[in-house]
Protein backbone atom coordinates (compact mmCIF):
# COMPACT_ATOMS: atom_id res chain seq x y z
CA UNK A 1 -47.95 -1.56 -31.79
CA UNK A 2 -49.14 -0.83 -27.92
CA UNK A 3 -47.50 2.08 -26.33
CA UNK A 4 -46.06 -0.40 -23.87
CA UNK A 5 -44.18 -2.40 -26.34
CA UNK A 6 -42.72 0.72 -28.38
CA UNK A 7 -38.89 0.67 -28.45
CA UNK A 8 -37.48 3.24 -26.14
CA UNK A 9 -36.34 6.67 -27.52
CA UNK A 10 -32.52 7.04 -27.80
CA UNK A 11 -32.67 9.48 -24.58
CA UNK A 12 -34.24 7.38 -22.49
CA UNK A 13 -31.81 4.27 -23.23
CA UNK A 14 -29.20 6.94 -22.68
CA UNK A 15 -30.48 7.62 -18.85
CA UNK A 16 -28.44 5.63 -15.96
CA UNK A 17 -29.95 2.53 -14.22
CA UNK A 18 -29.41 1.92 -11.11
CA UNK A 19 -26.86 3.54 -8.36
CA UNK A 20 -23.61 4.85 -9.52
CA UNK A 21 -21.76 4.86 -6.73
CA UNK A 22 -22.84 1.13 -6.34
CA UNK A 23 -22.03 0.19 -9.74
CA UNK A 24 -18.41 1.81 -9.57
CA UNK A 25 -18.10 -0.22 -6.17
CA UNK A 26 -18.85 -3.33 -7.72
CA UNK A 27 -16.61 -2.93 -10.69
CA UNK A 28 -13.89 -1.60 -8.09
CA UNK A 29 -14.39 -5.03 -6.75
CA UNK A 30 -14.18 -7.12 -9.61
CA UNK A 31 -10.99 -4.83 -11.28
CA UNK A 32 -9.30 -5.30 -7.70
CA UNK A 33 -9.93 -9.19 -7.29
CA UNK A 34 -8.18 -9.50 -11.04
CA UNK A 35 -5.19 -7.33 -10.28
CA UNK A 36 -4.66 -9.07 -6.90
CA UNK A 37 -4.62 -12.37 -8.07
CA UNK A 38 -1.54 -11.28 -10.86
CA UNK A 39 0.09 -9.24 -8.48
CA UNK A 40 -0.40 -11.22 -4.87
CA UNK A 41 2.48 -13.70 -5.90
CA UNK A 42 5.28 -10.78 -5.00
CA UNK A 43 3.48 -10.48 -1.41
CA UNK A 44 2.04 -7.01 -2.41
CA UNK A 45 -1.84 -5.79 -2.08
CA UNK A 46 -3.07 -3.67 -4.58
CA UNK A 47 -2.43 -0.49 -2.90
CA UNK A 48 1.16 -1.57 -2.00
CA UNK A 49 1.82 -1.85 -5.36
CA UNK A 50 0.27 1.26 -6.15
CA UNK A 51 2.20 3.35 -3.42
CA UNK A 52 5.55 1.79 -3.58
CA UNK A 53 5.04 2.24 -7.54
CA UNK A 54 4.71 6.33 -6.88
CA UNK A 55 7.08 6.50 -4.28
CA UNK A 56 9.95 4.49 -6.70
CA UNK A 57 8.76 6.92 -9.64
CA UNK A 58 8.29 10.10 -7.92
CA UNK A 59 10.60 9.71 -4.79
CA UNK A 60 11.47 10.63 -2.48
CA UNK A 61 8.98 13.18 -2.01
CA UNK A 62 6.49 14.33 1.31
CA UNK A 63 4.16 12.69 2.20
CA UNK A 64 1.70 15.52 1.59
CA UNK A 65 2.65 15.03 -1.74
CA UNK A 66 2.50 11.28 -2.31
CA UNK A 67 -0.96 11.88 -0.87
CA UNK A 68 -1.76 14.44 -3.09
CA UNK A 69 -0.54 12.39 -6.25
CA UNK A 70 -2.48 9.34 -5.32
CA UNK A 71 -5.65 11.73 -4.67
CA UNK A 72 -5.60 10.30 -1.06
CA UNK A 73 -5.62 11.83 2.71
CA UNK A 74 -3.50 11.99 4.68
CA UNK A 75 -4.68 8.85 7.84
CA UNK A 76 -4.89 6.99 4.40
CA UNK A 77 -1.68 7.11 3.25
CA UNK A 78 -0.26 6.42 6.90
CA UNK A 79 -1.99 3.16 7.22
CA UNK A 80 -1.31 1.79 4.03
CA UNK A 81 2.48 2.52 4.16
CA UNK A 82 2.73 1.35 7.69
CA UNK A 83 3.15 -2.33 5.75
CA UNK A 84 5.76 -0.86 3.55
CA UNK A 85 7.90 0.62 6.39
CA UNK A 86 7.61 -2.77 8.08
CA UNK A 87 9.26 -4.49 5.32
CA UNK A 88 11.75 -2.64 4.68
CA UNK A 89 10.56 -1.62 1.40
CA UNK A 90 10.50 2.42 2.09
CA UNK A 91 11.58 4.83 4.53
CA UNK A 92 10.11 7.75 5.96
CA UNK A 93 12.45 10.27 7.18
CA UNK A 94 12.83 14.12 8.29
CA UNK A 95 11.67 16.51 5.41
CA UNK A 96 12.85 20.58 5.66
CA UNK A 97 10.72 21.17 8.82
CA UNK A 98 9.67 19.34 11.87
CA UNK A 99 6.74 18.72 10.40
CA UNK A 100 7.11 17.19 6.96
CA UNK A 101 7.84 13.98 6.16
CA UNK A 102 10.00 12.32 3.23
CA UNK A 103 9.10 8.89 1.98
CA UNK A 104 11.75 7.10 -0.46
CA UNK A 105 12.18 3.24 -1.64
CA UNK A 106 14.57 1.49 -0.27
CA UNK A 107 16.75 -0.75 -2.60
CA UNK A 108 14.33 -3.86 -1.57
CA UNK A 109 11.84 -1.70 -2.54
CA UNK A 110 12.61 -0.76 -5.77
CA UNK A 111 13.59 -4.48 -6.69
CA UNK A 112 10.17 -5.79 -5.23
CA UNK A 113 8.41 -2.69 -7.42
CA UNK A 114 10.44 -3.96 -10.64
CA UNK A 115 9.04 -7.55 -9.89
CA UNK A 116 5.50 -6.78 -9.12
CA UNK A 117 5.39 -4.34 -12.03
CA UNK A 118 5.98 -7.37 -14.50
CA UNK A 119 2.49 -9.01 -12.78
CA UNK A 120 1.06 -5.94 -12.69
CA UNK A 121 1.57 -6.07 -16.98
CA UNK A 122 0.24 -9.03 -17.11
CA UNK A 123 -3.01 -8.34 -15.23
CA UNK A 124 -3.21 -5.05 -17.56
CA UNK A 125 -2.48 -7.26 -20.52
CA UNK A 126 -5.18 -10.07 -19.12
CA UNK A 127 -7.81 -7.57 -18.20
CA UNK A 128 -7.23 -5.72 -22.22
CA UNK A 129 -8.13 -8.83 -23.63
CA UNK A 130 -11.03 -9.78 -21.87
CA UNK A 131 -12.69 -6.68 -21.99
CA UNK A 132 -10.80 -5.67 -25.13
CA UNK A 133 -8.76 -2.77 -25.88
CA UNK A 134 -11.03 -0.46 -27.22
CA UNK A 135 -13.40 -0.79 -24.51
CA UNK A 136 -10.76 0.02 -21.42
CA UNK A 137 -9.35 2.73 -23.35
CA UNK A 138 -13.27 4.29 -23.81
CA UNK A 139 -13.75 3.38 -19.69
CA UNK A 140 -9.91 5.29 -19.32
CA UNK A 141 -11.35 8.38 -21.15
CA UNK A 142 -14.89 8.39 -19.07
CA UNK A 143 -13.30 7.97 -15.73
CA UNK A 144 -10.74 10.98 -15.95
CA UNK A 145 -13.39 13.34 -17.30
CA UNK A 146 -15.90 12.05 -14.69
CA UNK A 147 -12.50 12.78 -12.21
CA UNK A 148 -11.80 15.98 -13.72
CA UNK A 149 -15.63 17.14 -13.82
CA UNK A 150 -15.55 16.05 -9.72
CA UNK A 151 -12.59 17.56 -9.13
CA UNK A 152 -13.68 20.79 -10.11
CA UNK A 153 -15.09 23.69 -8.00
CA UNK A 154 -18.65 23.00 -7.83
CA UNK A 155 -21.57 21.36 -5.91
CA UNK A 156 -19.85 18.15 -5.28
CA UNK A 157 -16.91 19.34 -6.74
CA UNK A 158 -13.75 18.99 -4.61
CA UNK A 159 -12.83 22.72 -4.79
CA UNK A 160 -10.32 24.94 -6.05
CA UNK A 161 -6.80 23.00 -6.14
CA UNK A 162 -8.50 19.71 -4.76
CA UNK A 163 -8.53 21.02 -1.63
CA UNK A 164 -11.13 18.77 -0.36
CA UNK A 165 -15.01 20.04 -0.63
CA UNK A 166 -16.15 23.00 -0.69
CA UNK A 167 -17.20 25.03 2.48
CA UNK A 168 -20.56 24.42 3.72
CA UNK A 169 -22.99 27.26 2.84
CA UNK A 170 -26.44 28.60 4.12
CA UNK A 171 -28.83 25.57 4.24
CA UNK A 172 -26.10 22.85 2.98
CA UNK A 173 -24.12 20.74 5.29
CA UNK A 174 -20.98 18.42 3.98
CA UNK A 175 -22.34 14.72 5.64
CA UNK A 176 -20.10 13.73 8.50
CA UNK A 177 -17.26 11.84 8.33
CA UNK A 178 -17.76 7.72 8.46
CA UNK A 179 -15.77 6.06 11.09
CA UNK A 180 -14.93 2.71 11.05
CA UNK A 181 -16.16 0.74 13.93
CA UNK A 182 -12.89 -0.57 15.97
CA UNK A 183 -11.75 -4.03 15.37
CA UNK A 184 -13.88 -6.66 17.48
């Protein structure tokens, strides 16, 4: 057999292909588009769901918290609760301090969350059976460990308490932040 058509050893069939990042993207993408099509119906995005869900479970709580629990800063959190506010699905009020912030669902919210919860089943359910159970649950366990590994003090580890990254140091420089471009 020539060495060009020798089957390839076990590690190298092991090694990635391809961009991660861009790979998790596109599978972001394709996850998304299913879960928005099962939960769109109740007049919710994806992340709508997702925050009022947290805020109904874990409210009310700060903000610095609900950003915290969703692994998300803080301009992100803002802008994707502005919707929420609008509708009259949560409130953000006075915390202790000046400075904090409490977010709680309102009783709209909590019966929009119990609607768009049963589509949200539904689009778990759909996506279990087309990628089938044991799969997802093997693509649950990667993802946290690959979170947990990231999240850890380290290179591009997101420091001690997920406190962001870690600080620059001699002769390595965190890349600047991306700004959208405005609106045109």
């Amino acid at each position: 057999m020539p060495a060009s058509a020798a089957p390839a050893s076990p590690a190298a069939a092991a090694r990635p292909q391809g961009c991660t990042h861009l790979k998790l993207r596109q599978l972001g993408r394709l996850v998304a588009r299913h879960y928005e099509a099962h939960v769109a119906p109740t007049g919710l995005r994806n992340m709508q769901y997702s925050l009022l869900s947290h805020v109904v479970k874990l409210g009310p709580l700060h903000m610095g918290a609900l950003a915290a629990a969703m692994r998300l800063d803080a301009s992100t959190l803002s802008r994707n609760l502005a919707p929420l506010v609008a509708r009259g699905l949560v409130e953000v009020g006075a915390g202790a301090d000046q400075r904090s912030r409490l977010v709680g669902a309102t009783l709209a919210g909590q019966a929009l969350r119990e609607d768009a919860q049963q589509a949200w089943k539904r689009a778990q359910l759909a996506l279990g059976q087309r990628l089938g159970e044991a799969r997802v649950a093997a693509l649950h366990t990667a993802l946290d460990e690959a979170m947990r590994l990231l999240e850890s003090d380290g290179p591009c580890g997101a420091g001690p308490q997920g406190q962001g990254p870690p600080a620059a140091t001699a002769g390595h420089r965190p890349p600047a932040p991306r700004r959208r471009p405005p609106p045109g």
